[in-house]
N, C-alpha and C. Protein backbone atom coordinates (compact mmCIF):
# COMPACT_ATOMS: atom_id res chain seq x y z
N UNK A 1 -10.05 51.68 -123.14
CA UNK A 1 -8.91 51.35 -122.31
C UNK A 1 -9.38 50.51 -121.12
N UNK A 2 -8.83 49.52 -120.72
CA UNK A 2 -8.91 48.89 -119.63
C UNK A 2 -8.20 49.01 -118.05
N UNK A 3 -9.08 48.96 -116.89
CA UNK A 3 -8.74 49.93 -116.09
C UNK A 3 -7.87 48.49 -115.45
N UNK A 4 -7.30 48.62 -114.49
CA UNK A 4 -6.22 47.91 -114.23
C UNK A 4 -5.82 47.53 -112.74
N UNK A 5 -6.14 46.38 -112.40
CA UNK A 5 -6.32 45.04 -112.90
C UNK A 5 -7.41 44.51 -113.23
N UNK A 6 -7.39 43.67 -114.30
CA UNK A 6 -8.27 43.50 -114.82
C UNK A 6 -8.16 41.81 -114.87
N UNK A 7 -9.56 41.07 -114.03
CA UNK A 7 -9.39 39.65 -114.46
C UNK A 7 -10.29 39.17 -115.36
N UNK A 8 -9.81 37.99 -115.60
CA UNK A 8 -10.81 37.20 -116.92
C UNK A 8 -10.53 36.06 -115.83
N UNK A 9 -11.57 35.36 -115.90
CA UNK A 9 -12.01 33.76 -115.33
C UNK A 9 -11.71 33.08 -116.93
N UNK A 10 -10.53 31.97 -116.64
CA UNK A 10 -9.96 31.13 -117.87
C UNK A 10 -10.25 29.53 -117.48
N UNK A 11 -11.48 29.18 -117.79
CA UNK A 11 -11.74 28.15 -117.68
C UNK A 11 -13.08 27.25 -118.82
N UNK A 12 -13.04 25.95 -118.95
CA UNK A 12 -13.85 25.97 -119.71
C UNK A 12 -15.22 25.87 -119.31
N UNK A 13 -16.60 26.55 -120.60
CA UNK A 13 -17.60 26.05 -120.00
C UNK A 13 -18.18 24.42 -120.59
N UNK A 14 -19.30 24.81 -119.63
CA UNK A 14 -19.73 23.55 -119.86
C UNK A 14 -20.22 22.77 -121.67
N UNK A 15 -20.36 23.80 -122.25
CA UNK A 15 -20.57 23.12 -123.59
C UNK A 15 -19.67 22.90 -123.80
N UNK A 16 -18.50 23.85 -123.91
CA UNK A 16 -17.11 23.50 -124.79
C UNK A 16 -17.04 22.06 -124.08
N UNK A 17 -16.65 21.68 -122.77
CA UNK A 17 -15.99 20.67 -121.74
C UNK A 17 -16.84 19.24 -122.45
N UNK A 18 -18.12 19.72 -123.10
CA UNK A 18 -19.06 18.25 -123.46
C UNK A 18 -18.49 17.79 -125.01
N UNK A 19 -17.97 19.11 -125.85
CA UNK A 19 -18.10 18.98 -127.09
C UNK A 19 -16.69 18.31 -127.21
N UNK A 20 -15.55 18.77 -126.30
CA UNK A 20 -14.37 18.50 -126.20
C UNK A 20 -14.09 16.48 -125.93
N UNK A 21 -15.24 16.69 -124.98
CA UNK A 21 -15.06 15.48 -124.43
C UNK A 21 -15.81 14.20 -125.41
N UNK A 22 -16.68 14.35 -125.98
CA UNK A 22 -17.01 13.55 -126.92
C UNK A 22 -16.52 13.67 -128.34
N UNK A 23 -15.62 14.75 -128.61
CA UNK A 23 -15.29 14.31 -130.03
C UNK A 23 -13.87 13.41 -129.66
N UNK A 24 -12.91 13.91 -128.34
CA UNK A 24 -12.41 12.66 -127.70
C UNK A 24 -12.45 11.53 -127.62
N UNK A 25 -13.88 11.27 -127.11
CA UNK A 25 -14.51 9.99 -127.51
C UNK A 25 -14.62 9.27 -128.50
N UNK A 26 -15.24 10.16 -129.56
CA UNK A 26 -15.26 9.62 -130.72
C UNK A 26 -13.59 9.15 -131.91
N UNK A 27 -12.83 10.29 -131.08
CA UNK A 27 -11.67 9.71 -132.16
C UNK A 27 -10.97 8.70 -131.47
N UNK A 28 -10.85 8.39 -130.13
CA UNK A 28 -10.19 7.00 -129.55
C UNK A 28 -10.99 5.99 -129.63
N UNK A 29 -11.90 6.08 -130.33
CA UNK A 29 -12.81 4.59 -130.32
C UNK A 29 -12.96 4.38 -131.65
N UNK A 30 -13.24 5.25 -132.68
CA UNK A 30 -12.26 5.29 -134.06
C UNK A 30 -10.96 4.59 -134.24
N UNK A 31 -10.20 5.13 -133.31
CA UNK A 31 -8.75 4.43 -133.75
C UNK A 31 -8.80 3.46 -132.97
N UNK A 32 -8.99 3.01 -131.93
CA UNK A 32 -9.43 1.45 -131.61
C UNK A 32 -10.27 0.41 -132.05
N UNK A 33 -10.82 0.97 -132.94
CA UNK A 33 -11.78 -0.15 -134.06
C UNK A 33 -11.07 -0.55 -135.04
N UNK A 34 -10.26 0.57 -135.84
CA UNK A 34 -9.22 0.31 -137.00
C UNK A 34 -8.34 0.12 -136.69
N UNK A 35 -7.82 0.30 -135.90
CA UNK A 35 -6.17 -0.76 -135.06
C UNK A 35 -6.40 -2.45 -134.80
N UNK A 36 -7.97 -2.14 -134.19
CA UNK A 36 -8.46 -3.32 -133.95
C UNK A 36 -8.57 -4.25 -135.08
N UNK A 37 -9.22 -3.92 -135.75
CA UNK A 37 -9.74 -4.70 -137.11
C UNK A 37 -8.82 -4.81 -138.01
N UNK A 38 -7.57 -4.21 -137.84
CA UNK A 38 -6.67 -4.63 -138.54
C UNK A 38 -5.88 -5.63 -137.65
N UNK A 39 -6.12 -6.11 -136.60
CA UNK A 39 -5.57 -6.74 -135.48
C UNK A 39 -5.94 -8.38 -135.66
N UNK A 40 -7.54 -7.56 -135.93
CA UNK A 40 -8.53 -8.83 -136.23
C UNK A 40 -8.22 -9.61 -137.32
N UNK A 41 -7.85 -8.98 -137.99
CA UNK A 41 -7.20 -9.81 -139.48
C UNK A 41 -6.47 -11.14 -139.25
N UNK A 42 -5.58 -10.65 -138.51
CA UNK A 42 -4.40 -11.20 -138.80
C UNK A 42 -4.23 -12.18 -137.51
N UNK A 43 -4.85 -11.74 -136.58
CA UNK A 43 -4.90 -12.63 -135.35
C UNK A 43 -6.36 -13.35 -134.92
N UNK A 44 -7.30 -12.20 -134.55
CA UNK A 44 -8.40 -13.26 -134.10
C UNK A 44 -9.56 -13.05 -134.98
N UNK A 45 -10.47 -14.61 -134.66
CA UNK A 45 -11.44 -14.70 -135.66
C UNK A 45 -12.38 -13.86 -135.54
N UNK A 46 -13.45 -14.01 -136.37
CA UNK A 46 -14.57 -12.91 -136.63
C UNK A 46 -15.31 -12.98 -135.70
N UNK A 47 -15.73 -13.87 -134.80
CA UNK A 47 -16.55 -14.06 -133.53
C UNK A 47 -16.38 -13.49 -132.57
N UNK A 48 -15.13 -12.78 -132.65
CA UNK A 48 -14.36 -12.02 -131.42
C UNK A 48 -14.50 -10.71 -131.95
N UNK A 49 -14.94 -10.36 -133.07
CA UNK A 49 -15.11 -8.57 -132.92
C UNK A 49 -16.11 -8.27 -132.44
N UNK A 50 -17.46 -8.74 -132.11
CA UNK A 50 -17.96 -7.67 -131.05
C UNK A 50 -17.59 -7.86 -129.48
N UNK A 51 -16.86 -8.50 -128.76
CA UNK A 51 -15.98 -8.55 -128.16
C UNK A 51 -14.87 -7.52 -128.32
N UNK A 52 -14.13 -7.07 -129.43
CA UNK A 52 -13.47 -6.06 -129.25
C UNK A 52 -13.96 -4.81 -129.77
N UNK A 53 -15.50 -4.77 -130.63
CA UNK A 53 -16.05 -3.34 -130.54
C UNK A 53 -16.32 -2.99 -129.01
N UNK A 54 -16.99 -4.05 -127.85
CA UNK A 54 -17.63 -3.84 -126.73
C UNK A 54 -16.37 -2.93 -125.64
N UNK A 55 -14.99 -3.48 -126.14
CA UNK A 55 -13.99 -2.91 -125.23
C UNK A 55 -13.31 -1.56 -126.13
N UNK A 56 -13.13 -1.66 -126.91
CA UNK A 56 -12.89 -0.68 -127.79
C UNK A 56 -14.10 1.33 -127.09
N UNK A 57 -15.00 0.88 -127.21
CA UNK A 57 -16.13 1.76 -126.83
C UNK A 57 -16.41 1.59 -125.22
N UNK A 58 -15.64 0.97 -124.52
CA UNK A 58 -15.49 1.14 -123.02
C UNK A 58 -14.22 1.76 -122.88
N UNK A 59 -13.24 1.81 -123.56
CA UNK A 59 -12.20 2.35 -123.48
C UNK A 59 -12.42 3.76 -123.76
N UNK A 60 -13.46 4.36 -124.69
CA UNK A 60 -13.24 5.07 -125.31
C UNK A 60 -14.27 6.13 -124.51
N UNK A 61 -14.97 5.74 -123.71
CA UNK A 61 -15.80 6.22 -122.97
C UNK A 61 -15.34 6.56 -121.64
N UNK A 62 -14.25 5.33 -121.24
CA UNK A 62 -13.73 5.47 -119.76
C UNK A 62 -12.71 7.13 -119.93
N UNK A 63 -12.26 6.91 -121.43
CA UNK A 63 -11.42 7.89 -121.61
C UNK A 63 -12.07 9.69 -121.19
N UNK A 64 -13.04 9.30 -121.76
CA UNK A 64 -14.32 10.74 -122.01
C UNK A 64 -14.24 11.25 -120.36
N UNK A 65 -14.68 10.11 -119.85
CA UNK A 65 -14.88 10.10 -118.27
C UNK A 65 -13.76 10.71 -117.82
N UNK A 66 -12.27 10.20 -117.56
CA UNK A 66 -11.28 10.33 -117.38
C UNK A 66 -11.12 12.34 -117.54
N UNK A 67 -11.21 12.46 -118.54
CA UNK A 67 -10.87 13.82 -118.92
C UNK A 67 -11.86 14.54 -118.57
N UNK A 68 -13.16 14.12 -119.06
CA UNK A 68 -14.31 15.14 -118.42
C UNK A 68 -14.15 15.30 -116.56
N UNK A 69 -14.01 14.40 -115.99
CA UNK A 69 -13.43 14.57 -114.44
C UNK A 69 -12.18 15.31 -113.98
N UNK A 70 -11.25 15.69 -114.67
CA UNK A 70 -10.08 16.36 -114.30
C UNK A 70 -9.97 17.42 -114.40
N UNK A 71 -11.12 17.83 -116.06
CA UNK A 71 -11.54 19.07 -115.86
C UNK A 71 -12.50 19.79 -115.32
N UNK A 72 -13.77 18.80 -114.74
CA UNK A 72 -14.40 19.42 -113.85
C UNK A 72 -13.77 19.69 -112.64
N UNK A 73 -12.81 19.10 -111.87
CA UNK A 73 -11.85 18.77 -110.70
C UNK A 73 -11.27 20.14 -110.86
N UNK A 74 -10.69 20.26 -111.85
CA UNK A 74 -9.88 21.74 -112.39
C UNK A 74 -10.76 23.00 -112.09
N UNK A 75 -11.98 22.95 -112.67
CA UNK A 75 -12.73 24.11 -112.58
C UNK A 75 -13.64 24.43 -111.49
N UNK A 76 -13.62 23.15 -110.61
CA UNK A 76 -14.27 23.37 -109.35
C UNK A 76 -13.56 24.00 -108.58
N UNK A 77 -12.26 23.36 -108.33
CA UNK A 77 -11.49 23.96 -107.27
C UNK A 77 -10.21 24.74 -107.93
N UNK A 78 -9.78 24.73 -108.58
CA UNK A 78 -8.77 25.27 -109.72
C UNK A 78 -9.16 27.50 -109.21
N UNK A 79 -8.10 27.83 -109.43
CA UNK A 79 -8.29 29.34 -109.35
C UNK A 79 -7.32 29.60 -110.70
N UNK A 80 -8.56 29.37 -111.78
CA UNK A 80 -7.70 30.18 -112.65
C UNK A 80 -8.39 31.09 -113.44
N UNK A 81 -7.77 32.22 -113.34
CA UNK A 81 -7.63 33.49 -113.55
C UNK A 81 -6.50 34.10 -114.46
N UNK A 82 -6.99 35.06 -115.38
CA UNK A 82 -5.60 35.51 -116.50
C UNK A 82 -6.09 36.76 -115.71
N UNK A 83 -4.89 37.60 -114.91
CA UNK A 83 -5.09 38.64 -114.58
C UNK A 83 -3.62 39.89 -115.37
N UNK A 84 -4.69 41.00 -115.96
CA UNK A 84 -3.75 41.84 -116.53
C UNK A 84 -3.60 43.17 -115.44
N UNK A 85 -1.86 43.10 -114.99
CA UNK A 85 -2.11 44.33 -114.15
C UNK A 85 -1.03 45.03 -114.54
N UNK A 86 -0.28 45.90 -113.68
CA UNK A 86 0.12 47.46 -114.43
C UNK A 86 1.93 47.01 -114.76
N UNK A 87 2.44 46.33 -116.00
CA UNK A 87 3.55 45.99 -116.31
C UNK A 87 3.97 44.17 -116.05
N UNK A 88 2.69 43.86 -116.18
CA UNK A 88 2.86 42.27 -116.52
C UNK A 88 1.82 41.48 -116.62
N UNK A 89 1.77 40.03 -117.05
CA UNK A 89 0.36 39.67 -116.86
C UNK A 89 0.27 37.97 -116.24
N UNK A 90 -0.44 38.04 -115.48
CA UNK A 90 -0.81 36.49 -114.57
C UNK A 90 -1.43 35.44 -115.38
N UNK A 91 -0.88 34.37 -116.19
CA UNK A 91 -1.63 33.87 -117.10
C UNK A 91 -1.78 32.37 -116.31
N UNK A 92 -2.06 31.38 -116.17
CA UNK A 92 -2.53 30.34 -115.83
C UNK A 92 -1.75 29.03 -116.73
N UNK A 93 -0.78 28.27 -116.88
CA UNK A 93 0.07 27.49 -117.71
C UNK A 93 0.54 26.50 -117.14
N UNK A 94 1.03 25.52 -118.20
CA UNK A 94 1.08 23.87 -117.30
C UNK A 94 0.24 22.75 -117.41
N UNK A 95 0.19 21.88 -116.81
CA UNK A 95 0.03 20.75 -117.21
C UNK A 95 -1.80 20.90 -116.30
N UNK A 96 -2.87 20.73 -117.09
CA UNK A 96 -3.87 20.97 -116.31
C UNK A 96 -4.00 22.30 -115.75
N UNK A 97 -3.12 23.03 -116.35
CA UNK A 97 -3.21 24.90 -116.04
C UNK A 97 -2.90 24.69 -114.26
N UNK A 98 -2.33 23.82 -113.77
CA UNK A 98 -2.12 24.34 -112.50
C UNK A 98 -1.28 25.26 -111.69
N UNK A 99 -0.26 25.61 -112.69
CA UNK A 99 0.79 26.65 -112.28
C UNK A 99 0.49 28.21 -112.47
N UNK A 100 1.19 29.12 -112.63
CA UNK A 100 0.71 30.50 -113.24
C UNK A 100 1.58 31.26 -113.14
N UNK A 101 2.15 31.86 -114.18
CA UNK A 101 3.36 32.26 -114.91
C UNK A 101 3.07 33.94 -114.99
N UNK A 102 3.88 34.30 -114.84
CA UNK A 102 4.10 36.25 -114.74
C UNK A 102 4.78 36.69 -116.34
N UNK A 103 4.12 37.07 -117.03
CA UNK A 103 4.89 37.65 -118.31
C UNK A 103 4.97 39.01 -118.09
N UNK A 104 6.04 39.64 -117.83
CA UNK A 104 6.40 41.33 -118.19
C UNK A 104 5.74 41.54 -119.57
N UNK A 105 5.25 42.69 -119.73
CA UNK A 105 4.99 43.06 -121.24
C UNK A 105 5.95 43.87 -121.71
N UNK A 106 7.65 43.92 -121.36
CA UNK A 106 8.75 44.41 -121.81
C UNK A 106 9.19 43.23 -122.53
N UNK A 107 9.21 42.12 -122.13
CA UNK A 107 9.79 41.01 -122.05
C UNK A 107 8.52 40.05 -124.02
N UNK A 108 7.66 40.52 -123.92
CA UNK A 108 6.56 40.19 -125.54
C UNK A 108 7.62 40.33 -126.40
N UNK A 109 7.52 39.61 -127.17
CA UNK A 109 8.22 40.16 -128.37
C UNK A 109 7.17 40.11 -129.58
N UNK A 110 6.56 39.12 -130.05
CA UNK A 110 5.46 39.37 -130.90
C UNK A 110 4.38 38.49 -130.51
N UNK A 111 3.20 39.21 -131.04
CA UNK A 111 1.55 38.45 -131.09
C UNK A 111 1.22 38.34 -132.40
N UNK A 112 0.50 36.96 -132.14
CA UNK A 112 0.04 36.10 -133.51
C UNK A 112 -1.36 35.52 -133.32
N UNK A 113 -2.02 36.03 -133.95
CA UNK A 113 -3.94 35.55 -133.53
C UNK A 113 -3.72 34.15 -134.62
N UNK A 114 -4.67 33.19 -134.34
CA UNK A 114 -4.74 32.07 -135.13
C UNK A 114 -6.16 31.41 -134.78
N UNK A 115 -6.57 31.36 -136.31
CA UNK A 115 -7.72 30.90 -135.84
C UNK A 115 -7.81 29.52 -136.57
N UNK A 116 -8.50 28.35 -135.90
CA UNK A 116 -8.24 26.95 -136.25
C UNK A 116 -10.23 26.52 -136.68
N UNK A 117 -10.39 25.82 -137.69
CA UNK A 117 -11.65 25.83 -138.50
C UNK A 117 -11.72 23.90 -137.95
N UNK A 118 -12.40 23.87 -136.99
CA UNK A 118 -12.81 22.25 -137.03
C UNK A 118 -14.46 22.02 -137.18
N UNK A 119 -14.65 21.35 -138.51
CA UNK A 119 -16.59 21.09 -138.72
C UNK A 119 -16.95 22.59 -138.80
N UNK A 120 -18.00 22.48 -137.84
CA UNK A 120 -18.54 23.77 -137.96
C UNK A 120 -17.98 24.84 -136.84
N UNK A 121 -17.13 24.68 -136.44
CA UNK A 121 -16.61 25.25 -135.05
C UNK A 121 -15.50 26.02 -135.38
N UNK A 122 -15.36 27.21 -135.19
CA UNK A 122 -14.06 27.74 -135.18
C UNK A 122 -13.37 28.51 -133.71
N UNK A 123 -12.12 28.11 -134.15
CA UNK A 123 -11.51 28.27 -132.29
C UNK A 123 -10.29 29.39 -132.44
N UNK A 124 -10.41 30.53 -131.79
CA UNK A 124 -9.10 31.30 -131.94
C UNK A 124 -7.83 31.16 -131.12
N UNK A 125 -6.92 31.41 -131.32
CA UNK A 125 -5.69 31.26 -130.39
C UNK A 125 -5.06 33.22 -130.32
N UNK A 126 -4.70 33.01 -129.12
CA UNK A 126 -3.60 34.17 -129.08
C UNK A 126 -2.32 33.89 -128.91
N UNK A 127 -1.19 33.57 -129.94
CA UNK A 127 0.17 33.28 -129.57
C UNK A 127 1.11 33.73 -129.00
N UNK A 128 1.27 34.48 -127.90
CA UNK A 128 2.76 35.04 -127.07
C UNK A 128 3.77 35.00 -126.97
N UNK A 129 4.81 35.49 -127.58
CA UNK A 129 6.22 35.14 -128.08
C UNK A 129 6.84 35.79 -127.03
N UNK A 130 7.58 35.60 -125.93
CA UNK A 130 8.77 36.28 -125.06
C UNK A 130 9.55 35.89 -125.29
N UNK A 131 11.07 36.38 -124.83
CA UNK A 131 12.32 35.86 -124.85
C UNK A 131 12.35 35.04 -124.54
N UNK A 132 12.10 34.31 -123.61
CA UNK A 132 12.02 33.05 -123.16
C UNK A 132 10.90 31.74 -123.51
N UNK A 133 9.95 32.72 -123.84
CA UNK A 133 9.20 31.04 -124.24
C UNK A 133 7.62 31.62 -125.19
N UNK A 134 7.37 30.55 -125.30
CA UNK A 134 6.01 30.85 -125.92
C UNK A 134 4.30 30.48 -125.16
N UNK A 135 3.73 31.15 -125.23
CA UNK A 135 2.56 30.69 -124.65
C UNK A 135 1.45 31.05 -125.40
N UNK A 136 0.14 30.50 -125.15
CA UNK A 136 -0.93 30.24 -125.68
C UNK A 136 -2.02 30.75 -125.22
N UNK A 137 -3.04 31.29 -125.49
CA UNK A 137 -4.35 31.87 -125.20
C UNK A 137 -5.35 31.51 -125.45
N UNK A 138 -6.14 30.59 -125.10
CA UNK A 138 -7.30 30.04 -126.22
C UNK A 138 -8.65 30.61 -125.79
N UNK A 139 -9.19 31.04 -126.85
CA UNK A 139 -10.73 32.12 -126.66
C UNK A 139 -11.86 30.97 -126.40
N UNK A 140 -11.44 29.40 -126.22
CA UNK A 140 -11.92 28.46 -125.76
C UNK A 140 -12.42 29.02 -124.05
N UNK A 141 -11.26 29.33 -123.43
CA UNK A 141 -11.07 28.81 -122.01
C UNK A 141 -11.67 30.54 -121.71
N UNK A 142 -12.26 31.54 -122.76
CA UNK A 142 -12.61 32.71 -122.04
C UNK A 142 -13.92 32.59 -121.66
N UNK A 143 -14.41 33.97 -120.86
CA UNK A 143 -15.94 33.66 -120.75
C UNK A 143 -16.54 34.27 -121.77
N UNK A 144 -16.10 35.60 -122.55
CA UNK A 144 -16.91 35.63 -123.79
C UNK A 144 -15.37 36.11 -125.39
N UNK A 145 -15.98 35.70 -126.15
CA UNK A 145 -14.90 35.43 -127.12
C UNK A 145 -14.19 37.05 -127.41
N UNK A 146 -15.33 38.24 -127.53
CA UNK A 146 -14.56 39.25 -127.57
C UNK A 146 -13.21 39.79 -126.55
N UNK A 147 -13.18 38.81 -125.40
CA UNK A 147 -12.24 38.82 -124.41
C UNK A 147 -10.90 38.81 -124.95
N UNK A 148 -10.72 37.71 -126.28
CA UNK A 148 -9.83 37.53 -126.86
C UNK A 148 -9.26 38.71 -127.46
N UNK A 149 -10.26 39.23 -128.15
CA UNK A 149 -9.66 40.13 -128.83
C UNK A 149 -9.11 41.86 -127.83
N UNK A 150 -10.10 41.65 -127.11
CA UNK A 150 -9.71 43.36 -125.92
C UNK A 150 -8.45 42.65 -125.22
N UNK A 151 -7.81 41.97 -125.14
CA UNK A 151 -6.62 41.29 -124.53
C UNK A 151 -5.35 41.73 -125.23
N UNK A 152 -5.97 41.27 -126.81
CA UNK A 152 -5.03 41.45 -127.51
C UNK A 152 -4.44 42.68 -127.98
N UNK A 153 -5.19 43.36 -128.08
CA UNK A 153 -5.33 44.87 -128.15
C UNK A 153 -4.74 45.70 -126.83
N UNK A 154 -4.85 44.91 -125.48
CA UNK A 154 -4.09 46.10 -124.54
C UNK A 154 -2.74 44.96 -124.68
N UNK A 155 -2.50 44.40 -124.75
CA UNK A 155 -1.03 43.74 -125.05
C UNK A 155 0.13 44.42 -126.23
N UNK A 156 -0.57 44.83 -127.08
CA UNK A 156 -0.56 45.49 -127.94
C UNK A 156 0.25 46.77 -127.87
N UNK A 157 -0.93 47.27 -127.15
CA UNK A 157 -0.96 48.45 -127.03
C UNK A 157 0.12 48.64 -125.37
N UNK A 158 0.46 47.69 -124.54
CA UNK A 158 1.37 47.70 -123.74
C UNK A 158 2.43 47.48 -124.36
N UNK A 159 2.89 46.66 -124.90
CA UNK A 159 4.16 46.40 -125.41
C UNK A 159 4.88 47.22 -126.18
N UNK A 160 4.31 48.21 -126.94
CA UNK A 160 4.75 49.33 -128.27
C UNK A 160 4.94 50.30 -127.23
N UNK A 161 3.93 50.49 -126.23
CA UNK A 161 3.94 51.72 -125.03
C UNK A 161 4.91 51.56 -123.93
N UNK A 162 5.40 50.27 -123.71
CA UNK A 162 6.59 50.51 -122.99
C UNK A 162 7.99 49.85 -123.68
N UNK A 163 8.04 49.55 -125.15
CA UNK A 163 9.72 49.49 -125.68
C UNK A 163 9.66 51.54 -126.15
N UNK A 164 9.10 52.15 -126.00
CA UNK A 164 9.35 53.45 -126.17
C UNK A 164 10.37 54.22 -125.77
């Protein structure tokens, strides 16, 4: 049982934030080569594609940059915290997680674990169904993955314990 309140620090670390940020990389500079080169076809000559590999892979890098900075920005100064306390829970939601949303655990209606298989990586989700909306949990943004699951389990175990 978990004693109450209980926080989790929801942020990413630094591997996830590198792995995130370069496969980023890699798929916008992907699709700017083959947008490109189909661009190239039809408009400019062949002398001009490494000219548009050179911007293609500055774009695609500025991008990396771009995101890897907002989320370090986020996690430097950012206070986010999923805190579970006695008849609701403080989750962190929004655009860049800057807001933070109060879910009653009267108010759950169902939980849905999901786990997503990319390469060699697999990533779990916790899905949150309330009357009002849906929200997301990702065992990405915990500090250790069993977090996911002891979460899910007093949610669980709150929600059945108070529609009683």
């Amino acid at each position: 049982m978990i004693s109450l309140p209980k926080k989790y620090f929801y942020r990413l670390s630094w591997l996830n934030l590198l792995m995130f940020g370069f496969s980023t990389f890699l798929l916008l500079v992907a699709t700017l080569l083959l947008s490109w080169s189909f661009v190239d076809r039809l408009f400019v000559g062949p002398r001009d594609q490494v000219l548009l590999i050179f911007f293609g892979v500055l774009c695609g890098f500025g991008f990396f940059t771009f995101v890897a900075g907002s989320l370090l920005f986020q996690s430097l100064f950012g206070k986010l915290e999923l805190i579970l306390q006695e008849g609701y829970m403080t989750l962190p939601n929004g655009l860049l997680l800057k807001n933070t949303v109060k879910i009653p655990y009267l108010d759950i209606i169902k939980l849905q674990k999901h786990i997503t298989i990319v390469g060699p990586f697999f990533f779990s989700f916790l899905q949150i169904r309330t009357k009002r909306k849906r929200y997301v949990l990702r065992s990405l943004w915990l500090p250790k993955k069993s977090d996911l699951e002891e979460i899910n389990d007093f949610l669980l175990s709150q929600a059945t314990q108070l529609k009683k």
